[in-house]
C-alpha atoms as a PDB file:
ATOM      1  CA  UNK A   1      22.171 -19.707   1.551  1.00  0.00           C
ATOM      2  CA  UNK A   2      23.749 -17.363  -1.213  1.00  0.00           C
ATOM      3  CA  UNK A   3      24.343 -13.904  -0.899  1.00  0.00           C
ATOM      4  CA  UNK A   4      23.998 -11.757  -4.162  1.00  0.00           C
ATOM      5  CA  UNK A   5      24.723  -8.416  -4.718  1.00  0.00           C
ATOM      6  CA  UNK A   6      24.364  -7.664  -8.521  1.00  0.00           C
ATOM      7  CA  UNK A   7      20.982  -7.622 -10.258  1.00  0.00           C
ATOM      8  CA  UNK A   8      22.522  -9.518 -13.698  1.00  0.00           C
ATOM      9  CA  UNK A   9      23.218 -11.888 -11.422  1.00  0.00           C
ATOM     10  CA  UNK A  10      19.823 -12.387  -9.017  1.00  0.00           C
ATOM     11  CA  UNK A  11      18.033 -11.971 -12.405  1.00  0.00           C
ATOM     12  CA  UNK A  12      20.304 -14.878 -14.359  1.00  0.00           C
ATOM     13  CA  UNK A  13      19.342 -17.050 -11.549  1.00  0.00           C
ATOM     14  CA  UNK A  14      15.817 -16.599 -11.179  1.00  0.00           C
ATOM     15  CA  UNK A  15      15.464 -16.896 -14.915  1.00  0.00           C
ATOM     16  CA  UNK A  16      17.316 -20.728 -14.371  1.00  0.00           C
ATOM     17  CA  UNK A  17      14.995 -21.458 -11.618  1.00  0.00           C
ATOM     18  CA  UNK A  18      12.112 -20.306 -13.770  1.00  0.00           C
ATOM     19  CA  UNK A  19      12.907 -22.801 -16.267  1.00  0.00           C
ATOM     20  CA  UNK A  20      13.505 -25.585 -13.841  1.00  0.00           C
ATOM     21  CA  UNK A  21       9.761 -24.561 -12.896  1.00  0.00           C
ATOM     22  CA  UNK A  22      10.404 -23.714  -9.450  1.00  0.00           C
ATOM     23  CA  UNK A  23       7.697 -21.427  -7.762  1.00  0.00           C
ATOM     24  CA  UNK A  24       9.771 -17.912  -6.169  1.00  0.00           C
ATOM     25  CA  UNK A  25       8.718 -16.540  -3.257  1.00  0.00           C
ATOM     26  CA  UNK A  26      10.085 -12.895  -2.588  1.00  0.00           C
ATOM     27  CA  UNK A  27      10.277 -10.511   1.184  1.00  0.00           C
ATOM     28  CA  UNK A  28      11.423  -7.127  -0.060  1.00  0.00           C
ATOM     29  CA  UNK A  29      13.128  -5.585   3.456  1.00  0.00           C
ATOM     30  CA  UNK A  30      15.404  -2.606   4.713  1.00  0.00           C
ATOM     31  CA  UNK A  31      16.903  -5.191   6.516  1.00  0.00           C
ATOM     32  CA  UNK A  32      17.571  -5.055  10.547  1.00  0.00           C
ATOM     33  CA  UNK A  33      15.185  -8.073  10.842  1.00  0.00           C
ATOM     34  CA  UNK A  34      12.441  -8.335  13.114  1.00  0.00           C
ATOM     35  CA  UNK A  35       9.824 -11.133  14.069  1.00  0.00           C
ATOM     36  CA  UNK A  36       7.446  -9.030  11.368  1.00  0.00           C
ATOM     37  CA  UNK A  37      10.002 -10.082   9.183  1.00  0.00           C
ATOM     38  CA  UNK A  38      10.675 -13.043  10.114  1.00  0.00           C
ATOM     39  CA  UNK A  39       7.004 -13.869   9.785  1.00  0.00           C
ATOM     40  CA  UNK A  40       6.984 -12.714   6.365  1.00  0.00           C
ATOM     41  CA  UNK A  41       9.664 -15.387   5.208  1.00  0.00           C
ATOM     42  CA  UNK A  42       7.965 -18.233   7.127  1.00  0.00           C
ATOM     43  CA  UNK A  43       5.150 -17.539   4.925  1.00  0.00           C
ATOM     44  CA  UNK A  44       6.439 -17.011   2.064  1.00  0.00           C
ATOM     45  CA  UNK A  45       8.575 -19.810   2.375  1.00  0.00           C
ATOM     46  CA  UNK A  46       5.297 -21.974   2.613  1.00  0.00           C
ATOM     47  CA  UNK A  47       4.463 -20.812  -0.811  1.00  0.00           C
ATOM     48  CA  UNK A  48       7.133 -21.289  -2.602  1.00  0.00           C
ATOM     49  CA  UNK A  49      10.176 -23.342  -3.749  1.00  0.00           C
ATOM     50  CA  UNK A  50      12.410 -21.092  -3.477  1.00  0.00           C
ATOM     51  CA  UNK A  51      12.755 -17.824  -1.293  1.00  0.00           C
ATOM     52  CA  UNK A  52      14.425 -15.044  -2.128  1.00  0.00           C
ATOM     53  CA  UNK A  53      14.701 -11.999   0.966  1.00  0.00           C
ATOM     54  CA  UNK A  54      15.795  -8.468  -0.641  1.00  0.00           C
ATOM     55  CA  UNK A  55      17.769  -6.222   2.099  1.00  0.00           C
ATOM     56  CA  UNK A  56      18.077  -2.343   0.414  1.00  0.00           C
ATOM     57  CA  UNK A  57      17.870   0.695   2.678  1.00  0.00           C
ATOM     58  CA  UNK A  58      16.097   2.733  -0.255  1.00  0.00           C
ATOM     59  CA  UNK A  59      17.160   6.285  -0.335  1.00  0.00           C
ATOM     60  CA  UNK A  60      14.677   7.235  -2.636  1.00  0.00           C
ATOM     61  CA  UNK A  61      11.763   6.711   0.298  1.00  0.00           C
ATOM     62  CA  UNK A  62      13.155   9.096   2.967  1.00  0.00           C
ATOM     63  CA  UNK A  63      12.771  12.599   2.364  1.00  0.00           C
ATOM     64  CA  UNK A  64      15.800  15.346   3.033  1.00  0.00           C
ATOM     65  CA  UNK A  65      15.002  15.606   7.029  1.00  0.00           C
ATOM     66  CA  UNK A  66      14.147  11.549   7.609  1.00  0.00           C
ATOM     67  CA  UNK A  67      16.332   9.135   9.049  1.00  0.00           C
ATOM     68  CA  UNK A  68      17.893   7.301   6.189  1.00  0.00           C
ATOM     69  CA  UNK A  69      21.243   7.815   7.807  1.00  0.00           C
ATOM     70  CA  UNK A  70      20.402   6.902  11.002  1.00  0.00           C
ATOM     71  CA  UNK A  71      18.005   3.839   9.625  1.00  0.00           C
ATOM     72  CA  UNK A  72      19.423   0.707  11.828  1.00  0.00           C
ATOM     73  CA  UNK A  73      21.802  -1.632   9.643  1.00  0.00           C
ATOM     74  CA  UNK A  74      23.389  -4.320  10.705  1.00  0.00           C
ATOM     75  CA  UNK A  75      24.179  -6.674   7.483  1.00  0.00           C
ATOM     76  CA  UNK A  76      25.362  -9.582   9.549  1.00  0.00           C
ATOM     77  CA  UNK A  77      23.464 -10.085  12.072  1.00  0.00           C
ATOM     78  CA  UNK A  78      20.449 -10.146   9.552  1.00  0.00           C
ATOM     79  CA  UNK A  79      22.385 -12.779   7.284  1.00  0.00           C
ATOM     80  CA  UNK A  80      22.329 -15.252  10.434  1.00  0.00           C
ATOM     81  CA  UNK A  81      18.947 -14.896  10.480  1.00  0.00           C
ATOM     82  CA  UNK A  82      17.959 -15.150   7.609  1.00  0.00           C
ATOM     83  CA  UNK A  83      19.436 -18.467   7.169  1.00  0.00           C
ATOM     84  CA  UNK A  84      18.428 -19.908  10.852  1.00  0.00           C
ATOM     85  CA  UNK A  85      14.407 -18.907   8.906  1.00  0.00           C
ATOM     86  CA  UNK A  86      15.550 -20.589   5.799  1.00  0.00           C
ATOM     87  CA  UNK A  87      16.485 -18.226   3.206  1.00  0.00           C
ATOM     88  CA  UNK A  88      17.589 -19.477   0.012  1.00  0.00           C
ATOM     89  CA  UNK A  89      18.882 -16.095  -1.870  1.00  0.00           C
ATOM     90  CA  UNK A  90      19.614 -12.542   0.163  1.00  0.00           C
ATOM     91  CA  UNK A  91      19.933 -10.135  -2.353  1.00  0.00           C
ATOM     92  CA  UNK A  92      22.077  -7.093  -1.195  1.00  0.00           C
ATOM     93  CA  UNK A  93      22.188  -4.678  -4.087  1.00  0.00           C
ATOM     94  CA  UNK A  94      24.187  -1.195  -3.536  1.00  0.00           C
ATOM     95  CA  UNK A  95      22.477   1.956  -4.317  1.00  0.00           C
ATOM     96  CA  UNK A  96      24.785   2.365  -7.342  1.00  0.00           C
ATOM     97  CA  UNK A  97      23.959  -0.737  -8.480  1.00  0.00           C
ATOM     98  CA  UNK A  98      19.869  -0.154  -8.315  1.00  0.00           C
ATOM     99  CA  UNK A  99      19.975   3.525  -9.155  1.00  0.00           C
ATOM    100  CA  UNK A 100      23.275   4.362 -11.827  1.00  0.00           C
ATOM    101  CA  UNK A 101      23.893   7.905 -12.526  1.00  0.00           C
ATOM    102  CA  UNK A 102      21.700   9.426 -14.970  1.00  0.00           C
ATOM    103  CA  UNK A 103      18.573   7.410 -13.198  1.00  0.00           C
ATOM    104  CA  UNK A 104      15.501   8.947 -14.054  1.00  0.00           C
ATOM    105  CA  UNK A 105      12.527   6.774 -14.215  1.00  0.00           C
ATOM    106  CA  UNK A 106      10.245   6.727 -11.347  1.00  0.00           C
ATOM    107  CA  UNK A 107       6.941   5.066 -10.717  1.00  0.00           C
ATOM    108  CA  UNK A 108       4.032   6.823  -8.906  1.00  0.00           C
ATOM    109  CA  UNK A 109       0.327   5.289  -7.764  1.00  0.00           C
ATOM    110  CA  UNK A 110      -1.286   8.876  -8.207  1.00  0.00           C
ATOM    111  CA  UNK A 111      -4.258   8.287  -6.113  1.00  0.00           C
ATOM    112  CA  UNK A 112      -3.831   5.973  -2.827  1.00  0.00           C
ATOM    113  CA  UNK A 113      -0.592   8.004  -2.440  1.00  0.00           C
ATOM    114  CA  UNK A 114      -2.455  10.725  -1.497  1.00  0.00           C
ATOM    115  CA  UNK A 115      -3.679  10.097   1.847  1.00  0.00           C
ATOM    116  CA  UNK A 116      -2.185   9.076   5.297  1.00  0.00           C
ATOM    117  CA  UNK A 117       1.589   9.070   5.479  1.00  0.00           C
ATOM    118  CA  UNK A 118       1.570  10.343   1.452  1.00  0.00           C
ATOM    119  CA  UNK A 119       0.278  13.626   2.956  1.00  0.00           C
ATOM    120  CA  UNK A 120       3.261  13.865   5.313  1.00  0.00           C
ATOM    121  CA  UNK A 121       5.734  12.001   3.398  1.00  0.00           C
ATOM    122  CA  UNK A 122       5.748  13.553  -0.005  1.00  0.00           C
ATOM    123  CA  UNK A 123       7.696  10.912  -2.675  1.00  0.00           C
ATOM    124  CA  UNK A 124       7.795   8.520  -0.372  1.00  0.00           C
ATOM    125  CA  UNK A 125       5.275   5.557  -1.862  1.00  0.00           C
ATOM    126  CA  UNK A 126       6.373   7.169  -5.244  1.00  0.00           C
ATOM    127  CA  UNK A 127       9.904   5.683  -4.127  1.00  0.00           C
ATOM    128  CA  UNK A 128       8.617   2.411  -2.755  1.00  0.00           C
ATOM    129  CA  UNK A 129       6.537   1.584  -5.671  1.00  0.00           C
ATOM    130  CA  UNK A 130       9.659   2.584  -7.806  1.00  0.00           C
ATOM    131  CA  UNK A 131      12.119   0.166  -5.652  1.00  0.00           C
ATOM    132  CA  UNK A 132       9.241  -2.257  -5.764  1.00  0.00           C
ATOM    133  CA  UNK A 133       8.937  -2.373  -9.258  1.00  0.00           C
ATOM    134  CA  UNK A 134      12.788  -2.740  -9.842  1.00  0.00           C
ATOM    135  CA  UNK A 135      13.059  -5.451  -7.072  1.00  0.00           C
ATOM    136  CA  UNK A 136      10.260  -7.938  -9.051  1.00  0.00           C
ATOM    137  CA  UNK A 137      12.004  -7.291 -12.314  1.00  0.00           C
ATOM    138  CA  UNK A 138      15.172  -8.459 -11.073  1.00  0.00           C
ATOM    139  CA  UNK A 139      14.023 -11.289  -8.908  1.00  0.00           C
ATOM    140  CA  UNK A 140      11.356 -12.474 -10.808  1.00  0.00           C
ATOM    141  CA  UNK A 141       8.779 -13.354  -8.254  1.00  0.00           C
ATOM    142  CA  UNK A 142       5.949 -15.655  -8.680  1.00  0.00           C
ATOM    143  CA  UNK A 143       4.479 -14.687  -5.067  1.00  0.00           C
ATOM    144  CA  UNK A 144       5.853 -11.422  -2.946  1.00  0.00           C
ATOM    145  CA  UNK A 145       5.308 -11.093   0.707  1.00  0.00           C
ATOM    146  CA  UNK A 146       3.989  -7.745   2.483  1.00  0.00           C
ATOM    147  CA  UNK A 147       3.193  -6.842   6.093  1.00  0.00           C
ATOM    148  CA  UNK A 148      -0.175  -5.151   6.467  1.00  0.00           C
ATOM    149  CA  UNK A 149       1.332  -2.822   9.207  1.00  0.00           C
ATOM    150  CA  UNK A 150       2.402  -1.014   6.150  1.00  0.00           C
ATOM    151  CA  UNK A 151      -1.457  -1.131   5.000  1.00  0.00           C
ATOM    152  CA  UNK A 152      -1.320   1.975   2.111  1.00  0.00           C
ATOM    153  CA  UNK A 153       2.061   0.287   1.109  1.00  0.00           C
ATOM    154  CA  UNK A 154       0.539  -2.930   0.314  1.00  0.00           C
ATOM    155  CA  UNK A 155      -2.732  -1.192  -1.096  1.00  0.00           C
ATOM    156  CA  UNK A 156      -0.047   0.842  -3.557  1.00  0.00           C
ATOM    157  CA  UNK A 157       1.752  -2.415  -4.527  1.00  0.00           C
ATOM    158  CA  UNK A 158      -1.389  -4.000  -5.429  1.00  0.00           C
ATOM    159  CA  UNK A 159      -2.373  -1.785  -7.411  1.00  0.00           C
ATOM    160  CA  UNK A 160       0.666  -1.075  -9.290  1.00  0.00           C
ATOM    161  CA  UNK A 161       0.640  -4.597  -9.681  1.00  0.00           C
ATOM    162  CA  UNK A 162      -2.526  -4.737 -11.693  1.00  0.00           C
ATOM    163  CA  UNK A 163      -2.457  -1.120 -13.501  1.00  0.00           C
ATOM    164  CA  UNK A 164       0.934  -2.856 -14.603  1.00  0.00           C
ATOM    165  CA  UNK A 165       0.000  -6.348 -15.401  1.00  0.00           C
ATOM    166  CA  UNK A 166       3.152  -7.494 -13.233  1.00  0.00           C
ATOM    167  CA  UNK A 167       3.026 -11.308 -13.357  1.00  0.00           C
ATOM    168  CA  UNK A 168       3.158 -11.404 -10.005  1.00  0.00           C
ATOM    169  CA  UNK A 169       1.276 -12.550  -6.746  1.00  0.00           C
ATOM    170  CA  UNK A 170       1.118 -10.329  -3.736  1.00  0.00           C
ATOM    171  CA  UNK A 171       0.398 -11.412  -0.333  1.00  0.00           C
ATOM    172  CA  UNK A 172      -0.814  -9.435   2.981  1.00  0.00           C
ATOM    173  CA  UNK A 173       0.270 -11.192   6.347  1.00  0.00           C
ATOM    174  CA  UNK A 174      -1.472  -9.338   9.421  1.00  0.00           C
ATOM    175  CA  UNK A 175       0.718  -7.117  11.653  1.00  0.00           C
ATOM    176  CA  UNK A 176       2.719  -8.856  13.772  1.00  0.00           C
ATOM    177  CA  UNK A 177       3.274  -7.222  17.266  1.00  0.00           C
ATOM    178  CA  UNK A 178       5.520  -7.554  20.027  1.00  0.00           C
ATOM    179  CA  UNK A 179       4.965  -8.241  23.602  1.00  0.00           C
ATOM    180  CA  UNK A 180       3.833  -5.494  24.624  1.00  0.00           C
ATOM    181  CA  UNK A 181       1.391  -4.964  21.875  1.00  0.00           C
ATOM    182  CA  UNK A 182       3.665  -2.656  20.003  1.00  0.00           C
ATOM    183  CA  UNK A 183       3.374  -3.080  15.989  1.00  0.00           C
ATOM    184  CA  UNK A 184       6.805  -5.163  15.184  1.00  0.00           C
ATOM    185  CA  UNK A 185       9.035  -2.230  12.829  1.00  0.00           C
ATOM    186  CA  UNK A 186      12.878  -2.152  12.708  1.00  0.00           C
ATOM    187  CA  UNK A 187      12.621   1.713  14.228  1.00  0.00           C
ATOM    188  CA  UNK A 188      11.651   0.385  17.626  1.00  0.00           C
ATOM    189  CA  UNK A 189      15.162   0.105  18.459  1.00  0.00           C
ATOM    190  CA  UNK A 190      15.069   4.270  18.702  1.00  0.00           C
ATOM    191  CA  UNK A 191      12.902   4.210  21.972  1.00  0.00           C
ATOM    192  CA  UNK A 192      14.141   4.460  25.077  1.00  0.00           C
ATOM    193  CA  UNK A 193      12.453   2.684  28.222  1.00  0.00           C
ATOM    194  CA  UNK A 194       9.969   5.863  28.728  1.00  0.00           C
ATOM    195  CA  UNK A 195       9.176   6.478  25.218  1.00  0.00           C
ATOM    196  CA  UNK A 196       8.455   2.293  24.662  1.00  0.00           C
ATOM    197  CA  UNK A 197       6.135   2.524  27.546  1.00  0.00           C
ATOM    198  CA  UNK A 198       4.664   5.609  25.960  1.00  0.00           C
ATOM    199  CA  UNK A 199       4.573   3.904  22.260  1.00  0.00           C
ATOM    200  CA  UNK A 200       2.028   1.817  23.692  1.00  0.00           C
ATOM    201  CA  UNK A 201      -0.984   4.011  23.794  1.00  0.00           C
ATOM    202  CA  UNK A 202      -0.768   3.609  19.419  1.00  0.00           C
ATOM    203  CA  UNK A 203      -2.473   0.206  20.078  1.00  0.00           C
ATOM    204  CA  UNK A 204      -4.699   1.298  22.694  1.00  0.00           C
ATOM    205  CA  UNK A 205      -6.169   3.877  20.889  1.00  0.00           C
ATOM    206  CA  UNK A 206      -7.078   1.910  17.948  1.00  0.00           C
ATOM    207  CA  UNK A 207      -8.362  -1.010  20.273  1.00  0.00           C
ATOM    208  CA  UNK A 208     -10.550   1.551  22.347  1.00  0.00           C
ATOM    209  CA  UNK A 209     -12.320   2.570  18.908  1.00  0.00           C
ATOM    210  CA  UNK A 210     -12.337  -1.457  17.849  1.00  0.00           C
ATOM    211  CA  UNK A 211     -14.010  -1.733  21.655  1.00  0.00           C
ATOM    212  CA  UNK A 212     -16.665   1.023  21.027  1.00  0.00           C
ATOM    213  CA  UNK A 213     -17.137  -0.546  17.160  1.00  0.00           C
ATOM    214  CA  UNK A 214     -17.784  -3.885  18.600  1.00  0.00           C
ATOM    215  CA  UNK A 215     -20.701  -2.476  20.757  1.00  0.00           C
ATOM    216  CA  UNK A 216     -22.282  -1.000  17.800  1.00  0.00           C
ATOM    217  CA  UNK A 217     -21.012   2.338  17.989  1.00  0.00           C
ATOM    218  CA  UNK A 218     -21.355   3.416  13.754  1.00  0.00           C
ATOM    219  CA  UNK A 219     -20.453   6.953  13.985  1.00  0.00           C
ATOM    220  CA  UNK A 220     -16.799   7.574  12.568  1.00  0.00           C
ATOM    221  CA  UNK A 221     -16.623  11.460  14.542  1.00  0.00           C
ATOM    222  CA  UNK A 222     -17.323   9.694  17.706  1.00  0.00           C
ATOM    223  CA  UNK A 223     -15.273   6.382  17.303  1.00  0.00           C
ATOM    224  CA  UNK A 224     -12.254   8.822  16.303  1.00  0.00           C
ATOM    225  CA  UNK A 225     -12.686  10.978  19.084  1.00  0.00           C
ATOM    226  CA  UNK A 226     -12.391   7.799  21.455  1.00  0.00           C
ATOM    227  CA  UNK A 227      -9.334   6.951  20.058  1.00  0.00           C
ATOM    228  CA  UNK A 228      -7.943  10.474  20.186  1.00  0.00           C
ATOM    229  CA  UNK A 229      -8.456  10.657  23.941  1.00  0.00           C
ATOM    230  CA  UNK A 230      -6.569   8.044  24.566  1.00  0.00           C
ATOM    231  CA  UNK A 231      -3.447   9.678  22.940  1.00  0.00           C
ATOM    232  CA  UNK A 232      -4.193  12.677  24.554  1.00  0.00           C
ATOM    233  CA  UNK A 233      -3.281  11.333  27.664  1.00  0.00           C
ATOM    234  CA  UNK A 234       0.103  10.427  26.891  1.00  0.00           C
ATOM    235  CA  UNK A 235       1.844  13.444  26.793  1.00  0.00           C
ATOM    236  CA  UNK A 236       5.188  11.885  24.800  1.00  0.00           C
ATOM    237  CA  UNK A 237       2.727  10.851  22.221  1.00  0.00           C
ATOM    238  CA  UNK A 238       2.564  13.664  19.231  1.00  0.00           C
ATOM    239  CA  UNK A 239      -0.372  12.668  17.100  1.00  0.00           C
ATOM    240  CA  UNK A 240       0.153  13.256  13.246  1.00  0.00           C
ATOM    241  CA  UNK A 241      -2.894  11.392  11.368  1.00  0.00           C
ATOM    242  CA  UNK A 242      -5.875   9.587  13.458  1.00  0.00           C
ATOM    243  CA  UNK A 243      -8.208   8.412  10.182  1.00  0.00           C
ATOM    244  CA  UNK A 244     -10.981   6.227   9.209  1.00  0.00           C
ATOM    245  CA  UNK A 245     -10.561   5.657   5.567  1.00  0.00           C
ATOM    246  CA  UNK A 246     -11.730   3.360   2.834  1.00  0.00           C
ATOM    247  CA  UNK A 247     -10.267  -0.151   3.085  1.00  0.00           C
ATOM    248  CA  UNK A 248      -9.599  -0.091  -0.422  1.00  0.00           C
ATOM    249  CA  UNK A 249      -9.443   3.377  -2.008  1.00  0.00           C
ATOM    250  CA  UNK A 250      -7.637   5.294   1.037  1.00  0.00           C
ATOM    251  CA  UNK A 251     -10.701   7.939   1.140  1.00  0.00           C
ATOM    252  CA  UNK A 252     -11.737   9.272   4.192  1.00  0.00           C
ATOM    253  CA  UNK A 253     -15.047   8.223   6.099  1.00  0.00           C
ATOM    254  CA  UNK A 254     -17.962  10.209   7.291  1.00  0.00           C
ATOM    255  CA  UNK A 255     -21.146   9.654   9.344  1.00  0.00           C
ATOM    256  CA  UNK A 256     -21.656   6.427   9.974  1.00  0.00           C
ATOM    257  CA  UNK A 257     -19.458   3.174   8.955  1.00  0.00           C
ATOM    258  CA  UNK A 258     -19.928  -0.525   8.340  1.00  0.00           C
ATOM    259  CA  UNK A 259     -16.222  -1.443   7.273  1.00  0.00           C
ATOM    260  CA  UNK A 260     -12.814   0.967   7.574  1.00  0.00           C
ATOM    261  CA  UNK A 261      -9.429   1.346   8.022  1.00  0.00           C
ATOM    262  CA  UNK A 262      -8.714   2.946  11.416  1.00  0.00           C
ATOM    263  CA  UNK A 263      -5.093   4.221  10.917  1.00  0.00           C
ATOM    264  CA  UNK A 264      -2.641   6.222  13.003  1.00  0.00           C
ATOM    265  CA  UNK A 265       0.650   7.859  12.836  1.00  0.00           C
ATOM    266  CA  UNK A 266       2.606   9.352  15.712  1.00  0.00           C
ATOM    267  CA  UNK A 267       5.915  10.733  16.910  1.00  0.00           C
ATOM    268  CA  UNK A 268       7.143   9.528  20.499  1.00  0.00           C
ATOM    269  CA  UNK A 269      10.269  11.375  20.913  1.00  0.00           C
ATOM    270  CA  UNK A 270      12.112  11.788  17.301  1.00  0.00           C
ATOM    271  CA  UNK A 271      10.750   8.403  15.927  1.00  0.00           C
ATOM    272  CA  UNK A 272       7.532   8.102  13.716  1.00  0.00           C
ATOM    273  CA  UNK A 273       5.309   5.077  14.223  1.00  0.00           C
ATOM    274  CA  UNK A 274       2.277   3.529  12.045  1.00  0.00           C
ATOM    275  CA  UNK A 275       0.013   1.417  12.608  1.00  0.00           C
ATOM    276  CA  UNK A 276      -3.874   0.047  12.005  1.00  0.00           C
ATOM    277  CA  UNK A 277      -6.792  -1.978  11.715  1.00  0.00           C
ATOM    278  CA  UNK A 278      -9.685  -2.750  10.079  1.00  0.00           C
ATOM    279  CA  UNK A 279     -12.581  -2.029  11.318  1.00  0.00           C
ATOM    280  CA  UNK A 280     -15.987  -4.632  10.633  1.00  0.00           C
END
């Protein structure tokens, strides 16, 4: 497995494995691995020839008061796994080396930015699609790899994707979750024993409004409210956003639905967790 840190570099050798017509498959990460991640790489692994894993803690997507300091790092321990998964290239760029000084180019998805976490998180996807975009021109993807626990992430990629004509593939693998049901993200590691136990009433909620779906409840006010109970009951649990929205545009839903995206975001203690389904 090699471990590259310039982008001349990474792109040099994806342009050589280009011409020897091998297929690149690409995991963007903030590193700290996971089994979501590791997921990712299987897959992506299956379809390519060669995989390439990113690990950048991206300033430019935490805002002044968010953890970017704190984010968990821990540079070896995800090099060993990587390579147990079957890694080909790590790419470990410095933030010098992916933003110089004078950097002043940024890339925003105006619309789908707007809604869930874009609400709370202002510059935040315009900072992921702008890493994003960076990442594929220096590694050259043919096929990248997304988790859909990050569902508006992957809908912004997507799309900059197209509106850009980006010669590349991208690929939604559902959330993977841990034992316990929790939705597999590197800032589980900030819970304590109470607050995990507490964590778990994310997933409840959104599978007590799947429950009611299933039965034939339509009506979005009521199927909401269900899942909003269940929060309410766990006082650790500080709701931010409980939405049904448009599987593909991010709007929200009214009256009665057929398909949505039932999507929540919550603190438990200092740490903010996402997660979702689809709803159909």
């Amino acid at each position: 497995m090699q471990v590259i840190e310039k982008p001349k570099q990474m792109q040099s050798l994806s342009e050589a494995l280009r011409r020897e017509g091998k297929k690149i498959a690409f995991v963007p990460t903030m590193g700290y691995f996971h089994e979501g991640h590791l997921t990712l790489m299987r897959e992506a692994k299956r379809l390519g020839d060669v995989l390439v894993v990113s690990i950048f803690v991206n300033p430019l997507q935490f805002g002044p008061s968010e953890d970017y300091d704190r984010y968990p790092r821990d540079l070896e321990r995800d090099l060993k796994m990587a390579e147990e998964v079957g890694v080909d290239i790590v790419f470990h760029p410095q933030v010098e080396d992916i933003y110089p000084p004078n950097f002043q180019t940024y890339v925003e998805v105006s619309e789908l930015q707007k809604y869930l976490c874009g609400r709370f998180r202002p510059n935040h996807f315009r900072g992921v699609a702008t890493v994003v975009l960076k990442l594929f021109n220096i590694v050259k993807p043919h096929v990248a790899v997304f988790g859909l626990k990050d569902y508006q992430q992957y809908l912004i990629i997507k799309r900059m994707v197209e509106d850009l004509n980006l010669d590349v593939e991208v690929v939604g693998i559902p959330t993977v979750r841990e034992e316990d049901n929790l939705a597999a993200s590197s800032r589980n590691v900030y819970l304590n024993m109470e607050e995990r136990k507490a964590a778990r009433a994310l997933y409840k909620a959104l599978m007590e409004a799947k429950r009611l779906f299933e039965d034939g409840e339509r009506n979005a006010s009521k199927l909401l409210e269900a899942s909003r109970k269940v929060i309410e009951r766990e006082p650790l649990v500080n709701l931010q956003y409980l939405e049904l929205c448009d599987p593909e545009t991010l709007e929200p839903l009214s009256g009665n639905i057929e398909r949505a995206l039932l999507a929540i975001a919550a603190w438990v203690g200092k740490t903010r967790l996402i997660d979702n389904i689809i709803l159909e």
